[in-house]
Protein backbone atom coordinates (compact mmCIF):
# COMPACT_ATOMS: atom_id res chain seq x y z
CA UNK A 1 199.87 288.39 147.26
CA UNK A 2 200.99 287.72 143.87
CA UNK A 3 202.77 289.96 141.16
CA UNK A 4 199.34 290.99 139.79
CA UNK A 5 198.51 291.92 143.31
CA UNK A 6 195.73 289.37 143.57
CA UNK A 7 195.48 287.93 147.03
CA UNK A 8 195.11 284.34 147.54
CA UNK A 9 193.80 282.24 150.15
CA UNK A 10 192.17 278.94 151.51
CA UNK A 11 190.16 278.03 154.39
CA UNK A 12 190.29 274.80 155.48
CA UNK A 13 188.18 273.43 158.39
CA UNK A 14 190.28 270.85 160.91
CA UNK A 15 187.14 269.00 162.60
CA UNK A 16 188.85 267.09 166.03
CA UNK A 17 186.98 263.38 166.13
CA UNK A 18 185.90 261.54 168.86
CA UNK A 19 186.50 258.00 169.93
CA UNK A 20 183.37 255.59 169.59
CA UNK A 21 180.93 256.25 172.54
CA UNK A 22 179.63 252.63 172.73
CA UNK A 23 176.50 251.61 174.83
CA UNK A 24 176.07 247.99 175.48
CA UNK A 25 173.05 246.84 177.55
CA UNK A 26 171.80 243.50 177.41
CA UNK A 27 168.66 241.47 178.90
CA UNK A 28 168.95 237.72 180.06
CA UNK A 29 166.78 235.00 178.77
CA UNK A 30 163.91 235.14 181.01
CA UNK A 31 163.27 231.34 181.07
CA UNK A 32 165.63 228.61 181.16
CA UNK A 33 166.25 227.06 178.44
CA UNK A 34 164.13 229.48 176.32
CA UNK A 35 166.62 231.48 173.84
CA UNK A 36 165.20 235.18 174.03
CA UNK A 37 167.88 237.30 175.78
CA UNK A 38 168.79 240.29 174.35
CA UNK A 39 171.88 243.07 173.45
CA UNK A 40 171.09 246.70 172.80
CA UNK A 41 173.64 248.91 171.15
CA UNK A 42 174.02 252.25 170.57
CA UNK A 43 176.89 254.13 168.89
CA UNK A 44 177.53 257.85 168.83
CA UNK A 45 180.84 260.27 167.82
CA UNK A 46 183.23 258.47 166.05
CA UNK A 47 182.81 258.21 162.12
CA UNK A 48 179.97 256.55 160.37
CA UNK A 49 178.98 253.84 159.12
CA UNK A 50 179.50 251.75 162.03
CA UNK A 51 180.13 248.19 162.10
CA UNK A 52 179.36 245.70 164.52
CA UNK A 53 180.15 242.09 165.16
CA UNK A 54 178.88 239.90 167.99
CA UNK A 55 180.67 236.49 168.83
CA UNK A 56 183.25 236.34 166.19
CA UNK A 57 180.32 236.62 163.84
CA UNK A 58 181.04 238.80 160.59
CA UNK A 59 180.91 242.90 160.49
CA UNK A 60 177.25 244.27 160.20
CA UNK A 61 176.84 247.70 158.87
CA UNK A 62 174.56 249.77 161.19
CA UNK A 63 173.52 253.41 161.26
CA UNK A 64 173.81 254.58 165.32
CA UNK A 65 171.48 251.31 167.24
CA UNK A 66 171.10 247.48 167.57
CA UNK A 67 169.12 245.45 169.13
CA UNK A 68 169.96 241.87 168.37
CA UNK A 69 167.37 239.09 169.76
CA UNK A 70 166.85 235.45 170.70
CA UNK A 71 169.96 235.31 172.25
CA UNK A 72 171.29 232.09 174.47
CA UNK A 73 172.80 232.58 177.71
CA UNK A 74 176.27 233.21 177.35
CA UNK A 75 179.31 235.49 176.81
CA UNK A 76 179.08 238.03 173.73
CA UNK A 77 182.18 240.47 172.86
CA UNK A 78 180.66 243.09 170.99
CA UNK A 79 182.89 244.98 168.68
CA UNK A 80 182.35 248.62 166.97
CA UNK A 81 184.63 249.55 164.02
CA UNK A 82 184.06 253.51 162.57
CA UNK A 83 184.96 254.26 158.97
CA UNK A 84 188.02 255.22 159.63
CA UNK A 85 188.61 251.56 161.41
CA UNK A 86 188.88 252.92 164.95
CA UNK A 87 187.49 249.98 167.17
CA UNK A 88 185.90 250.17 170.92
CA UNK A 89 184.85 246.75 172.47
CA UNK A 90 183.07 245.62 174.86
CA UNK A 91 181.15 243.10 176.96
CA UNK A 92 177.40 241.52 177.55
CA UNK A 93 176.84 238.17 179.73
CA UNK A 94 173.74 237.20 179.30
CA UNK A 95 173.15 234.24 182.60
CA UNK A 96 171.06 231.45 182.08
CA UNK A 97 167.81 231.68 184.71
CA UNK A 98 167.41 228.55 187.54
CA UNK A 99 165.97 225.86 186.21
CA UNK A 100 162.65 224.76 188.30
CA UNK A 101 162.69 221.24 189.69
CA UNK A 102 159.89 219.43 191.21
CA UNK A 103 160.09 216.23 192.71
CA UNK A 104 157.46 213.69 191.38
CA UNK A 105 157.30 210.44 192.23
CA UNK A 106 158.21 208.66 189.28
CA UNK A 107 155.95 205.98 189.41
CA UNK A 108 152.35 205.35 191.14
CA UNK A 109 151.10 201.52 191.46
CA UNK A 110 147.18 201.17 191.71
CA UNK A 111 145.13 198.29 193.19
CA UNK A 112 141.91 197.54 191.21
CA UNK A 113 139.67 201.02 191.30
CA UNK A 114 141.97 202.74 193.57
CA UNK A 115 142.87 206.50 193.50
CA UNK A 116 145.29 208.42 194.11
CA UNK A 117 145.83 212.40 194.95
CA UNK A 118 149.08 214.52 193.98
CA UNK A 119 149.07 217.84 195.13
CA UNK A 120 151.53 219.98 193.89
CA UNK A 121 152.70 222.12 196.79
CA UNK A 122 155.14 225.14 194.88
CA UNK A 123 154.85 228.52 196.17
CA UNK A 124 156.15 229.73 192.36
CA UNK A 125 153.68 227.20 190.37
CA UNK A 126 150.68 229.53 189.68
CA UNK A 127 149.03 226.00 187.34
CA UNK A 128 149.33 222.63 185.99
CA UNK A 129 148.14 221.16 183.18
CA UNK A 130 147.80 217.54 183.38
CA UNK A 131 147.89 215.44 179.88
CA UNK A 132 147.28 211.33 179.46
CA UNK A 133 147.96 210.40 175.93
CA UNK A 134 148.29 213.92 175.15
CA UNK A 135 145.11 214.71 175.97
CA UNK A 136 144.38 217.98 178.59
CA UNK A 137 143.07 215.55 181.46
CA UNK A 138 142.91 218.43 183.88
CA UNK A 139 143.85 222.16 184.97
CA UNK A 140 144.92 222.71 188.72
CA UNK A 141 147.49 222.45 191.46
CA UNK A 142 146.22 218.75 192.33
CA UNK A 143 144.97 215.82 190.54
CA UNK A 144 142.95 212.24 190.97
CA UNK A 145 144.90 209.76 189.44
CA UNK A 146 142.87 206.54 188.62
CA UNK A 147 144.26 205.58 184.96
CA UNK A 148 147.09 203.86 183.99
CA UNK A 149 149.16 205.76 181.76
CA UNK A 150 152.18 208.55 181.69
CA UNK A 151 151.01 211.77 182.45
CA UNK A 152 152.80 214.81 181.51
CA UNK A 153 152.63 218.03 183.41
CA UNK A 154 153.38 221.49 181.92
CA UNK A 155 154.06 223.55 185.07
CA UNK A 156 153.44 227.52 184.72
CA UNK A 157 155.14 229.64 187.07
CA UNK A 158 154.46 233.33 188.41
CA UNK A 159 157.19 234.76 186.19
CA UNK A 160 155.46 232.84 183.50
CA UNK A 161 157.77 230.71 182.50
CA UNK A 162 157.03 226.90 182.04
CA UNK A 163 158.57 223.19 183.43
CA UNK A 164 157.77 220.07 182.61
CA UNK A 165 157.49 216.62 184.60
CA UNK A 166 155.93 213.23 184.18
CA UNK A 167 154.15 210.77 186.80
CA UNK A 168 153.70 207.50 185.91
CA UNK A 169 150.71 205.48 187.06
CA UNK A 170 150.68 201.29 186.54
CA UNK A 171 147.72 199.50 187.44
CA UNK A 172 147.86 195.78 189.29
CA UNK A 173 144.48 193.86 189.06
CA UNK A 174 144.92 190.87 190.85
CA UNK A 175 142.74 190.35 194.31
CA UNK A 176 144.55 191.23 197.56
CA UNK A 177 143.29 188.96 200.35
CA UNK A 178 143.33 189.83 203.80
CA UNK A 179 146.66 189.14 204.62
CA UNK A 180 147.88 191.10 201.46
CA UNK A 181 148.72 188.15 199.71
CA UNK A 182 148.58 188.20 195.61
């Protein structure tokens, strides 16, 4: 109270903050060597904006969520900073998936108007698409070979996800007598 008897006073709100609640999930490429992993973050308490930087890239300003795509396998060290410069870290691996191998044989001789048959036998290849001179030749699991050429095979797998191989067929056409000679 002052001389005048006027009484004075202020209220002052104290608010207690929170650390950074940071949520990092993250999704793996689904194919190998196909770039499409992914890291979802979200950000709560703590003071906004937020800013976020992934692999020693610079600070993004954000609002609360993040998803960043197209990501390569690989280590990312995410890294929150609140208004006020508090900072929470932490960690998404994203793992490469198994690459698919088939064994081919890498080369196929043919005798005059012979033929031959490659089956593909892969419990995970769903189809094959067969191209000569990049030309669609055939769809299936097995093909005739009779031409000379490199064929190229796009392999498609029951997670979808795609391999490639090549076969290559050479033609001899000289006569084969009896006792095989040329």
């Amino acid at each position: 109270e002052d001389e005048n008897g006027c009484k004075t006073g202020d209220t002052v709100e104290v608010k207690t903050l929170s650390d950074i609640n940071l949520n990092v999930t993250s999704s793996s490429p689904t194919c190998y060597n196909i770039n499409d992993g992914t890291i979802f973050i979200s950000i709560n308490n703590g003071v906004e904006p937020y800013y976020v930087r992934c692999k020693d890239e610079d600070f993004l300003q954000i609002d609360s969520n993040l998803d960043i795509t197209d990501l390569e396998p690989g280590n990312y060290n995410i890294e929150v900073k609140d208004a006020l410069g508090c900072i929470k870290t932490a960690d998404a691996i994203l793992t490469e998936p198994t690459e698919f191998n088939i064994e081919l044989p890498e080369k196929i001789y043919l005798c005059n108007d012979q033929s031959e048959v490659v089956n593909i036998e892969n419990e995970r290849i769903t189809n094959v698409d067969w191209y000569l001179n990049n030309n669609l030749v055939h769809t299936g699991l097995n093909h005739v070979l009779y031409q000379e050429g490199v064929y190229k095979l796009d392999f498609l797998y029951d997670n979808l996800c795609h391999s490639l191989g090549e076969i290559e067929v050479d033609t001899i056409n000289k006569k084969v007598d009896a006792n095989f000679r040329l």
